[in-house]
N, C-alpha and C. Protein backbone atom coordinates (compact mmCIF):
# COMPACT_ATOMS: atom_id res chain seq x y z
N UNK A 1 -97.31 37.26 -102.34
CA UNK A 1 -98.02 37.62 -101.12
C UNK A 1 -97.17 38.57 -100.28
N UNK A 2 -95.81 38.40 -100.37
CA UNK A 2 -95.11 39.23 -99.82
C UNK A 2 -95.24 40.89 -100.00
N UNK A 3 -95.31 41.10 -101.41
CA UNK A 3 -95.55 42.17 -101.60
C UNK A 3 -96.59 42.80 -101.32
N UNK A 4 -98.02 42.21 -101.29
CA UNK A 4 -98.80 42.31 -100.36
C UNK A 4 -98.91 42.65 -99.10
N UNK A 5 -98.88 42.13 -98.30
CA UNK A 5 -98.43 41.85 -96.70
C UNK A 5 -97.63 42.77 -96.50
N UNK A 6 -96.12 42.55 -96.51
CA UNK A 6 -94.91 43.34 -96.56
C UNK A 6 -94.80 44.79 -97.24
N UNK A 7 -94.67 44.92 -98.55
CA UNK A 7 -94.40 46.56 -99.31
C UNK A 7 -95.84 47.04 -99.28
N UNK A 8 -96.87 46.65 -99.40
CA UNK A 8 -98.04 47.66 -99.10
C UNK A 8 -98.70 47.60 -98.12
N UNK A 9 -98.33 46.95 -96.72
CA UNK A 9 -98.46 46.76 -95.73
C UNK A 9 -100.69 46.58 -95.72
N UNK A 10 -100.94 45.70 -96.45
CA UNK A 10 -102.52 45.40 -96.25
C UNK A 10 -102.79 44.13 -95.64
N UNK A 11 -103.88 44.26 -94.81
CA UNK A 11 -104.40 43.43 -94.40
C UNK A 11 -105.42 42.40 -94.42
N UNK A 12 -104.74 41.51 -95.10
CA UNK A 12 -105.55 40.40 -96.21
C UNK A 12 -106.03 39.73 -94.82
N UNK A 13 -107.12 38.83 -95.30
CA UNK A 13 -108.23 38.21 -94.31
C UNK A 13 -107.97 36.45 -95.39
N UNK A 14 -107.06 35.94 -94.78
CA UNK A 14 -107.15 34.87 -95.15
C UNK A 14 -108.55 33.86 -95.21
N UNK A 15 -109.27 34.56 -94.77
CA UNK A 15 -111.02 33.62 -94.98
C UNK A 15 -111.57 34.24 -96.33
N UNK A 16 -110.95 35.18 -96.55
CA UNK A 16 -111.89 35.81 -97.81
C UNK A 16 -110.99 34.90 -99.37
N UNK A 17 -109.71 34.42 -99.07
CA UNK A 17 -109.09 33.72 -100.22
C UNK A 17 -109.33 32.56 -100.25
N UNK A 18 -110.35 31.69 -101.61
CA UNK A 18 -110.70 30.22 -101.57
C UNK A 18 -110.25 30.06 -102.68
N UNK A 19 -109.41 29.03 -102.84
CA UNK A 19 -109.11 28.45 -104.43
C UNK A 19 -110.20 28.01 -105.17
N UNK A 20 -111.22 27.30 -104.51
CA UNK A 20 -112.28 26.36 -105.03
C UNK A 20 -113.09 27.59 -105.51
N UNK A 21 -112.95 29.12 -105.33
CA UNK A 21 -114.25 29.81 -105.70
C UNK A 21 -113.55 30.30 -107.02
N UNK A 22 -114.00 30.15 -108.15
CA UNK A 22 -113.24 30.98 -109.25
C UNK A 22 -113.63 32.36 -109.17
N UNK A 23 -114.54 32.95 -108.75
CA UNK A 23 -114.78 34.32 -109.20
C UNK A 23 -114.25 35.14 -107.41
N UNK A 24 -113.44 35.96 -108.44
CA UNK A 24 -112.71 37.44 -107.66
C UNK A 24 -113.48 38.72 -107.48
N UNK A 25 -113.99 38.23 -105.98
CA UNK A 25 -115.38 38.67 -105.42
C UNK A 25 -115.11 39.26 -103.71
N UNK A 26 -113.63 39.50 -103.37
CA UNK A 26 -113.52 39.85 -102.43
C UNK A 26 -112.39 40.65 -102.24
N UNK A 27 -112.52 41.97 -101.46
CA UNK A 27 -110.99 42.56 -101.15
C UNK A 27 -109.91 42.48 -101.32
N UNK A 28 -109.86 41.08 -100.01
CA UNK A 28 -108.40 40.49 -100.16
C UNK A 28 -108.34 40.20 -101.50
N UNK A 29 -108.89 39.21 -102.10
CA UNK A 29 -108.90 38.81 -103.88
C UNK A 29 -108.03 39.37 -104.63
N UNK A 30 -108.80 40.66 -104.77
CA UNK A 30 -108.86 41.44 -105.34
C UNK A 30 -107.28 42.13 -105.37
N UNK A 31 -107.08 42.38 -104.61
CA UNK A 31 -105.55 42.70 -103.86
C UNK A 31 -104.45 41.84 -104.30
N UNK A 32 -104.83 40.52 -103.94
CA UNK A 32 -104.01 39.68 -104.07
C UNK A 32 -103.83 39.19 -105.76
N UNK A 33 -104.91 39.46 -106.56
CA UNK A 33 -104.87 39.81 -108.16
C UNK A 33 -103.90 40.65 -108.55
N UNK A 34 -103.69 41.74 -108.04
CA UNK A 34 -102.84 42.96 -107.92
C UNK A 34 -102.05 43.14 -108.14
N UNK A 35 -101.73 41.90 -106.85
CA UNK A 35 -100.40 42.30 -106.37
C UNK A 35 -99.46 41.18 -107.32
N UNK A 36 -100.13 40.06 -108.08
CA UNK A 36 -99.63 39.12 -108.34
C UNK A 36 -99.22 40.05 -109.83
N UNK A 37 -100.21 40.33 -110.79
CA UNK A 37 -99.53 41.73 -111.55
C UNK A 37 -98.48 42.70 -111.55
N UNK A 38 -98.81 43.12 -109.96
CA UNK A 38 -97.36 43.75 -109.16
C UNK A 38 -96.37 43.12 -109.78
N UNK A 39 -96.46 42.00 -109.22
CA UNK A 39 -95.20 41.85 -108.61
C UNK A 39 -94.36 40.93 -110.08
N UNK A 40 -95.18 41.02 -111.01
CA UNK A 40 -95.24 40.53 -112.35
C UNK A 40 -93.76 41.59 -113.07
N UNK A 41 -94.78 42.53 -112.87
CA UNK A 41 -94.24 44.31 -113.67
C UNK A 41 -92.85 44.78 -112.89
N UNK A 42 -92.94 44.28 -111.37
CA UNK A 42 -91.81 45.10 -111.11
C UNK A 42 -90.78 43.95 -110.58
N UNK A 43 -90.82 42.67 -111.06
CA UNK A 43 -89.52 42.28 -110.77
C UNK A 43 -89.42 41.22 -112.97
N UNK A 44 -89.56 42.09 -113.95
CA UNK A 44 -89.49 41.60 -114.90
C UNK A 44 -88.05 42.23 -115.00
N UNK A 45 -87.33 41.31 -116.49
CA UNK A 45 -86.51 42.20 -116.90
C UNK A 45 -86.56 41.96 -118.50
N UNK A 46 -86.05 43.05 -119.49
CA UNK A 46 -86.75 43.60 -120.45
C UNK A 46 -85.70 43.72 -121.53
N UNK A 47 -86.04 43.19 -122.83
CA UNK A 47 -84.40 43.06 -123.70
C UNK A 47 -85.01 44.47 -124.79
N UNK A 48 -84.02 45.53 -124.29
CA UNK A 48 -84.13 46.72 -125.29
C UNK A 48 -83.05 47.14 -126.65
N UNK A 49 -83.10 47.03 -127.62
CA UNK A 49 -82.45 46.97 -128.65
C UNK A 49 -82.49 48.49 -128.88
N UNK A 50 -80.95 48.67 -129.21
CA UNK A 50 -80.68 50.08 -129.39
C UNK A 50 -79.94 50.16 -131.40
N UNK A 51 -80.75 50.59 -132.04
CA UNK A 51 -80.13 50.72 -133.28
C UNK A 51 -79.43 51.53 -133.61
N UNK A 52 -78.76 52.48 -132.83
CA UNK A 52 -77.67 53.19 -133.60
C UNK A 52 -77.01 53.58 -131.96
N UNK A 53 -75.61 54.26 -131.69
CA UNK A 53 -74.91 54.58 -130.51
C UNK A 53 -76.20 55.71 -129.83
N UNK A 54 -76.35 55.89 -128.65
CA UNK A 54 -76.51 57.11 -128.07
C UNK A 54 -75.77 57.48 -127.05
N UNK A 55 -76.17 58.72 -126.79
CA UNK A 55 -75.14 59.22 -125.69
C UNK A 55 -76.47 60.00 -124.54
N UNK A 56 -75.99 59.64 -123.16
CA UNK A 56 -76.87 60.28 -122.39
C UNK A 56 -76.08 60.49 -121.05
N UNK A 57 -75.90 61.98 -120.77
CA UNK A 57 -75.48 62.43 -119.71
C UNK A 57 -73.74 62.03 -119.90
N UNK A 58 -73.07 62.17 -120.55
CA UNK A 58 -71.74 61.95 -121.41
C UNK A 58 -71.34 60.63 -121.38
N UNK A 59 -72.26 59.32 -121.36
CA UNK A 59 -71.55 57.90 -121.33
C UNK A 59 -72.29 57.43 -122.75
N UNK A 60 -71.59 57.14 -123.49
CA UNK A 60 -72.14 56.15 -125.01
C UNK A 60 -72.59 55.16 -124.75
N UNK A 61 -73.94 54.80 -125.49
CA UNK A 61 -74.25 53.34 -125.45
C UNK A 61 -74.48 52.95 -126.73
N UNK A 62 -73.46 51.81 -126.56
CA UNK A 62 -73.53 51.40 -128.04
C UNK A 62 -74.33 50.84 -128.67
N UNK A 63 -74.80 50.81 -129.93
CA UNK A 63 -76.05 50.12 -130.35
C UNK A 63 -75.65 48.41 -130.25
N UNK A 64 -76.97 47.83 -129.72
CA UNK A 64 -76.51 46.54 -129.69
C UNK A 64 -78.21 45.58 -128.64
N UNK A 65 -78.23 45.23 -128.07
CA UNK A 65 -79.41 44.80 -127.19
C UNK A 65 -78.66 44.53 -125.92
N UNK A 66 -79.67 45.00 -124.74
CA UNK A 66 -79.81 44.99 -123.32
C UNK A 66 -80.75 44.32 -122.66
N UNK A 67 -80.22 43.46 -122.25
CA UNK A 67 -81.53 42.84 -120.81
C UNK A 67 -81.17 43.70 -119.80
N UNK A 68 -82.45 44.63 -119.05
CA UNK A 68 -82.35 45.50 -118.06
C UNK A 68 -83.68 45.15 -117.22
N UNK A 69 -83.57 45.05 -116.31
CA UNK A 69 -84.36 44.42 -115.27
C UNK A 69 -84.71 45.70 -114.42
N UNK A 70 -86.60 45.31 -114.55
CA UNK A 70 -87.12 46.67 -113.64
C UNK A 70 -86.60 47.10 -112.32
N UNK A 71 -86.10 46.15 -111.26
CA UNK A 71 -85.22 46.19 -109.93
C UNK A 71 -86.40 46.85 -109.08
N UNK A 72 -87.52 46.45 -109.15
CA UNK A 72 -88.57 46.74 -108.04
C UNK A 72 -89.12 48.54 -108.40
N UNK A 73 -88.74 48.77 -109.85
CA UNK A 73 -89.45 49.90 -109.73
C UNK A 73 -90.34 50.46 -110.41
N UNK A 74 -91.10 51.83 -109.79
CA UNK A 74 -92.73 51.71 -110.30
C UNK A 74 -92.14 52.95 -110.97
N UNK A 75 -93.25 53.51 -112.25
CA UNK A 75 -93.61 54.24 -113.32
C UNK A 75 -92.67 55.15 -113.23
N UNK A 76 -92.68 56.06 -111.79
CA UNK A 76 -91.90 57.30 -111.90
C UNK A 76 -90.57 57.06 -111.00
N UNK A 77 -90.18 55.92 -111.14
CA UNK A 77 -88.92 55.45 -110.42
C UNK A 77 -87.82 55.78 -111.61
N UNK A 78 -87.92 55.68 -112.85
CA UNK A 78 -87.44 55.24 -114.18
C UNK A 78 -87.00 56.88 -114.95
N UNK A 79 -85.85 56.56 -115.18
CA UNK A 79 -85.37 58.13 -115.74
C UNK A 79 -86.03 58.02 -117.56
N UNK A 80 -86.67 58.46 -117.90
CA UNK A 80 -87.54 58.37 -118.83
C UNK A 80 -86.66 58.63 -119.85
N UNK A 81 -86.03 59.78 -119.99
CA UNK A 81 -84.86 60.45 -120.70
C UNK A 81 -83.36 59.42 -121.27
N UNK A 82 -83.01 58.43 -120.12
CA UNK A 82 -82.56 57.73 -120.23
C UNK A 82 -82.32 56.78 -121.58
N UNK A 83 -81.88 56.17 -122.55
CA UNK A 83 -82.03 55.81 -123.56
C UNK A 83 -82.54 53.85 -123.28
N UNK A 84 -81.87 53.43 -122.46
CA UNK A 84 -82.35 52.29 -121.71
C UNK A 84 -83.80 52.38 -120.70
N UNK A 85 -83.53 53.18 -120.09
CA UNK A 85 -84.32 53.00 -118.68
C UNK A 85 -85.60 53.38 -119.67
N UNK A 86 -85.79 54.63 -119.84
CA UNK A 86 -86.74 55.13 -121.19
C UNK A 86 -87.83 53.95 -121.84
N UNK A 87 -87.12 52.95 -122.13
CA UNK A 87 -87.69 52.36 -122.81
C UNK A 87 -88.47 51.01 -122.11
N UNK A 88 -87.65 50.76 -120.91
CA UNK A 88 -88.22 49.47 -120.06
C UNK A 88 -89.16 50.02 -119.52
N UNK A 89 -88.94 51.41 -119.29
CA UNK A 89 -90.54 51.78 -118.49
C UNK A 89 -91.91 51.74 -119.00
N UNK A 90 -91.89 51.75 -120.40
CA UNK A 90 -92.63 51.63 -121.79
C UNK A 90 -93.09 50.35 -121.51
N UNK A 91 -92.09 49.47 -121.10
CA UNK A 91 -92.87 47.87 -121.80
C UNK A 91 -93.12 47.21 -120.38
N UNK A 92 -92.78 47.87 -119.18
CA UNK A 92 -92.84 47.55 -118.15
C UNK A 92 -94.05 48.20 -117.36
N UNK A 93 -94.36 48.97 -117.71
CA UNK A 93 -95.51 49.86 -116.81
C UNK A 93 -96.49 50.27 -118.28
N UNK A 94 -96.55 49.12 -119.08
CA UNK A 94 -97.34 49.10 -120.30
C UNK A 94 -99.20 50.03 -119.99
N UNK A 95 -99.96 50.31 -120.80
CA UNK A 95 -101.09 51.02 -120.41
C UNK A 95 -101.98 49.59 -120.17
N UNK A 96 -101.30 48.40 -120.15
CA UNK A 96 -102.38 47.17 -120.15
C UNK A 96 -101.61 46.63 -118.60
N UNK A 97 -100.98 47.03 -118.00
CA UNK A 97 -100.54 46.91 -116.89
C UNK A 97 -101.32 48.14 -115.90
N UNK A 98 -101.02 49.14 -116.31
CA UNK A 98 -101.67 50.11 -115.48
C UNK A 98 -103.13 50.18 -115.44
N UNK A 99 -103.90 49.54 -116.97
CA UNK A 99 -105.71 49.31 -116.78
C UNK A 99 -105.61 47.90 -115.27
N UNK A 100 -105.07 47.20 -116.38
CA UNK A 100 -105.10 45.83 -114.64
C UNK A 100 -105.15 46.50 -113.38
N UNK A 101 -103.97 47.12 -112.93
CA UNK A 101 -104.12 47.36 -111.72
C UNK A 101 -105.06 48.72 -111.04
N UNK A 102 -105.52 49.39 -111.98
CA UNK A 102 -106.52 50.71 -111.70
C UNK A 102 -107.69 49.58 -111.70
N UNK A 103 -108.34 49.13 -112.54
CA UNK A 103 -109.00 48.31 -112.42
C UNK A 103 -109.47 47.29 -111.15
N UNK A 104 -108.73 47.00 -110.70
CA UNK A 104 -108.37 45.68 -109.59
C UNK A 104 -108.17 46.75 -108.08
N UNK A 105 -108.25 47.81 -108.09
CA UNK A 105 -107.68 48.85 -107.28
C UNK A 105 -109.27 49.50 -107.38
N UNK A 106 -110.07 49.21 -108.16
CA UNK A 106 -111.61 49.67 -107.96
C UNK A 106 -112.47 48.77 -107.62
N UNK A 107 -111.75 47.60 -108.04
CA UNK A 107 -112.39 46.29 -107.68
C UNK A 107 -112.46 45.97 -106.37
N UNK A 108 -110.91 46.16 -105.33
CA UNK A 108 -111.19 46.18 -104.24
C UNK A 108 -111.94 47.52 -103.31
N UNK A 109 -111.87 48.71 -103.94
CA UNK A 109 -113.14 49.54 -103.14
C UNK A 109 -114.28 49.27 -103.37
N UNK A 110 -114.82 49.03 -104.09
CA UNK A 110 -116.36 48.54 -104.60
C UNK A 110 -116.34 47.34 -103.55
N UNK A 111 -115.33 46.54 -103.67
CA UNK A 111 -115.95 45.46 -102.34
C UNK A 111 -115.78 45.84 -100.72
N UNK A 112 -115.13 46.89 -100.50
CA UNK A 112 -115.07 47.19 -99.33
C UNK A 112 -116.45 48.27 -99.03
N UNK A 113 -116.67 49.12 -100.03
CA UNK A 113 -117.60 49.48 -99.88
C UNK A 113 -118.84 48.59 -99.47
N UNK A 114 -118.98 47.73 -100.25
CA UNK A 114 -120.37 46.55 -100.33
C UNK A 114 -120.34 46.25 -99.02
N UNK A 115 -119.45 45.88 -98.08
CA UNK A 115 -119.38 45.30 -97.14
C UNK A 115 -119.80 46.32 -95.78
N UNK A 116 -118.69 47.87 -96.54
CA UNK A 116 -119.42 49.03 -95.27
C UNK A 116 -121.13 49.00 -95.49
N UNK A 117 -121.57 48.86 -96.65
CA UNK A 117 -123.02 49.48 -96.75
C UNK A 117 -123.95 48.06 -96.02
N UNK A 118 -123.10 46.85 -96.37
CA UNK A 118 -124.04 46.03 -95.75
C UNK A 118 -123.80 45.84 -93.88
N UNK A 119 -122.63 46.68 -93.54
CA UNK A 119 -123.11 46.88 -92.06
C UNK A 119 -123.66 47.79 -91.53
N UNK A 120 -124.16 48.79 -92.22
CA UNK A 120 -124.86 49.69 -91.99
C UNK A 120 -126.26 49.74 -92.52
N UNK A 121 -126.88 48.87 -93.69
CA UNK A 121 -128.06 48.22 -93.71
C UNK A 121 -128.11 47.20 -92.60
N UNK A 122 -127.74 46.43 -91.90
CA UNK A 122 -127.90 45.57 -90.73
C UNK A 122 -128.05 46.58 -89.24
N UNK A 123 -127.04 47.45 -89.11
CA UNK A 123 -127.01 48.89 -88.34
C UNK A 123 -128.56 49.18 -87.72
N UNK A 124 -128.86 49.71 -89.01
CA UNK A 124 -130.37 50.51 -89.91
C UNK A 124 -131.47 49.58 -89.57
N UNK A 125 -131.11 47.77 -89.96
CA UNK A 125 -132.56 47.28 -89.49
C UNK A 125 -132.35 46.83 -88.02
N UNK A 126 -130.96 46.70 -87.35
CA UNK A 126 -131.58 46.47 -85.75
C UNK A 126 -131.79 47.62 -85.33
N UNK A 127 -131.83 48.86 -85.75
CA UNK A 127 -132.36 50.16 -84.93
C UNK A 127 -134.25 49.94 -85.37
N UNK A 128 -134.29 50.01 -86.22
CA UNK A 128 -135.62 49.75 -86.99
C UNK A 128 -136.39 48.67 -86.17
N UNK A 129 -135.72 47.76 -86.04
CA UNK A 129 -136.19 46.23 -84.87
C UNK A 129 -136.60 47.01 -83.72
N UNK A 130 -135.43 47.53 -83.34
CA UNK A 130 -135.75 48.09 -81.72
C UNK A 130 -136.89 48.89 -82.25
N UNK A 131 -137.44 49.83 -82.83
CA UNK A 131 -138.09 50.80 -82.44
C UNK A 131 -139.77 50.28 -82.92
N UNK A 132 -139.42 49.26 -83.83
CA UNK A 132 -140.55 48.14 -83.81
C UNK A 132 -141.35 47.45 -82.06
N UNK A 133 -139.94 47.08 -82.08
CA UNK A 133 -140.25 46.54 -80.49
C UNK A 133 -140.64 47.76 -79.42
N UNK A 134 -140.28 48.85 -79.37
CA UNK A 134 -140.44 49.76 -78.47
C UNK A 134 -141.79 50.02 -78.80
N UNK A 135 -142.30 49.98 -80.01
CA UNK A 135 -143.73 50.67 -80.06
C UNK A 135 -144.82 49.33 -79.43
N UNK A 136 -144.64 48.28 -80.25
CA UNK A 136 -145.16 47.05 -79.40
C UNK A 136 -145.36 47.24 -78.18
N UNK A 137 -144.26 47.08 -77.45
CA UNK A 137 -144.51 47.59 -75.97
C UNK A 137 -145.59 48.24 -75.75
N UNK A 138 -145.48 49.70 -76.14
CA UNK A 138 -145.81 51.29 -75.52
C UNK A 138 -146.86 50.51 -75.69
N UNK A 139 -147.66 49.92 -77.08
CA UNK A 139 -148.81 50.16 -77.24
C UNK A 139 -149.52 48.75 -76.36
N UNK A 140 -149.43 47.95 -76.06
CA UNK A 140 -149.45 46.53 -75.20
C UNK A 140 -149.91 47.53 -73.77
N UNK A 141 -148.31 48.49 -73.25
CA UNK A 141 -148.88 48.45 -72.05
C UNK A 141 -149.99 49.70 -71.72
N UNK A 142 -149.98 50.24 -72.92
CA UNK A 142 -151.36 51.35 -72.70
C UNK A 142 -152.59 51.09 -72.98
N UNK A 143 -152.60 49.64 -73.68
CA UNK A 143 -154.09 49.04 -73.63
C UNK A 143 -154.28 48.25 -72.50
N UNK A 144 -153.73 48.23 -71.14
CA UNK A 144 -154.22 47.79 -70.09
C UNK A 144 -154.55 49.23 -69.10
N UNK A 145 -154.40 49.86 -69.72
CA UNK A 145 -154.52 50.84 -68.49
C UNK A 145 -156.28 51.65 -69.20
N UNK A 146 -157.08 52.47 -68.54
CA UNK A 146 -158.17 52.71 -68.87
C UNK A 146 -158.44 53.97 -68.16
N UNK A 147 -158.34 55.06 -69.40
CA UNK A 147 -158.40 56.39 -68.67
C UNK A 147 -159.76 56.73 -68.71
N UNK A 148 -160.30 57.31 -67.59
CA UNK A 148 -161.36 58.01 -67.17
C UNK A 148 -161.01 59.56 -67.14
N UNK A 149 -162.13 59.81 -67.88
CA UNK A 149 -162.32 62.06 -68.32
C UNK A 149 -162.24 62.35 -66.78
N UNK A 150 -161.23 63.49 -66.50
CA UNK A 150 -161.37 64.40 -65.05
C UNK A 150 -162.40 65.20 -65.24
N UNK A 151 -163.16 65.28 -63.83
CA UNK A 151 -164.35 66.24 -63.84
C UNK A 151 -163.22 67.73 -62.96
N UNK A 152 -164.04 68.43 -63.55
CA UNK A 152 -163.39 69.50 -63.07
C UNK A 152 -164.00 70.34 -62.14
N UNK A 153 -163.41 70.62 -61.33
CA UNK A 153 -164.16 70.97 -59.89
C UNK A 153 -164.20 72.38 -59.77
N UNK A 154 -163.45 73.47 -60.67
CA UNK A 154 -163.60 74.68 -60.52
C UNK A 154 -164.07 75.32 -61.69
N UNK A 155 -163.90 76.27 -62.13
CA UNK A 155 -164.24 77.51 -63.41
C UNK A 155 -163.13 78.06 -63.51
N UNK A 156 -162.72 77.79 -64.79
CA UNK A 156 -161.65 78.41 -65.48
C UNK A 156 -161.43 80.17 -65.09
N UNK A 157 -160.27 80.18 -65.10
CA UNK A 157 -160.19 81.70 -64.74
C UNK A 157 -159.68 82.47 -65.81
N UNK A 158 -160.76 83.48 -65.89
CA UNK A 158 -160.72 84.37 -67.10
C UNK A 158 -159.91 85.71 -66.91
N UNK A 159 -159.09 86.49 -67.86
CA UNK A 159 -158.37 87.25 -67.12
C UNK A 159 -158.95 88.45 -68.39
N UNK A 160 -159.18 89.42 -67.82
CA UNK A 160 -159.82 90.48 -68.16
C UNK A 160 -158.65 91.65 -68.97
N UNK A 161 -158.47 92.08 -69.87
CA UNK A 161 -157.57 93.13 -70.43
C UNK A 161 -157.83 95.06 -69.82
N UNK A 162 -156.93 95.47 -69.21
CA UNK A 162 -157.32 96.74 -68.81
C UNK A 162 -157.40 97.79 -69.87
């Protein structure tokens, strides 16, 4: 949750998180799915087996296995080139890590959306209400009133072209 809250600074609605509901049907949820993935991927650490010496940037690494720990970092944090780092970024920012969270990252716009459109269908029908009610009115108070035709007391005035 921290990472939540804290490193992506969002604002979860603790009413929208119920344990008792199984289905991940809300923003926060959704987020908080995420982030639990997050926070999965970037505080793992990762045993990379090197089969023969390499050399990168003039220091040897000898062939042998490494536990190297992601240290909180995302995709393009990671020197790719690297003969270690290279490879944790591979198993760490896997393409089944990055569907999860693209995924879960559409999951929560689709619900924020749902929520803008349903205050603006509510918007839409109390304007609609009012103008229901406004016509009610008009028409209520113009069936008490009872117009009588003006007689007209003069002759139109005709204007002649020179």
């Amino acid at each position: 949750m921290r990472l939540l809250t804290e490193d992506w600074d969002y604002p979860v609605v603790e009413s929208e998180l119920d344990p008792n509901d199984p289905l991940v049907n809300t923003a926060s949820e959704y987020m908080y799915q995420k982030a639990v993935i997050g926070n999965h991927v970037l505080h793992g650490n990762h045993e990379v087996v090197l089969t023969e010496d390499q050399e990168y940037k003039g220091k040897v690494y000898p062939a042998g296995s490494y536990e190297v720990p992601v240290n909180r970092r995302y995709w393009t944090s990671f020197d790719r080139m690297h003969p270690l780092d290279g490879k944790v970024r591979e198993m760490a920012w896997s393409g089944v890590a990055h569907g999860l969270i693209a995924e879960l990252g559409v999951g929560t716009v689709t619900a924020s959306t749902l929520q803008l459109g349903l205050a603006v269908a509510a918007l839409m029908a109390g304007l609609g209400g009012s103008l229901i009610l406004l016509g009610a009115g008009l028409q209520w108070a113009s069936c008490s009133v009872e117009f009588a035709p003006k007689t007209r007391t003069s002759k139109p005035r005709v204007f002649k072209a020179d």
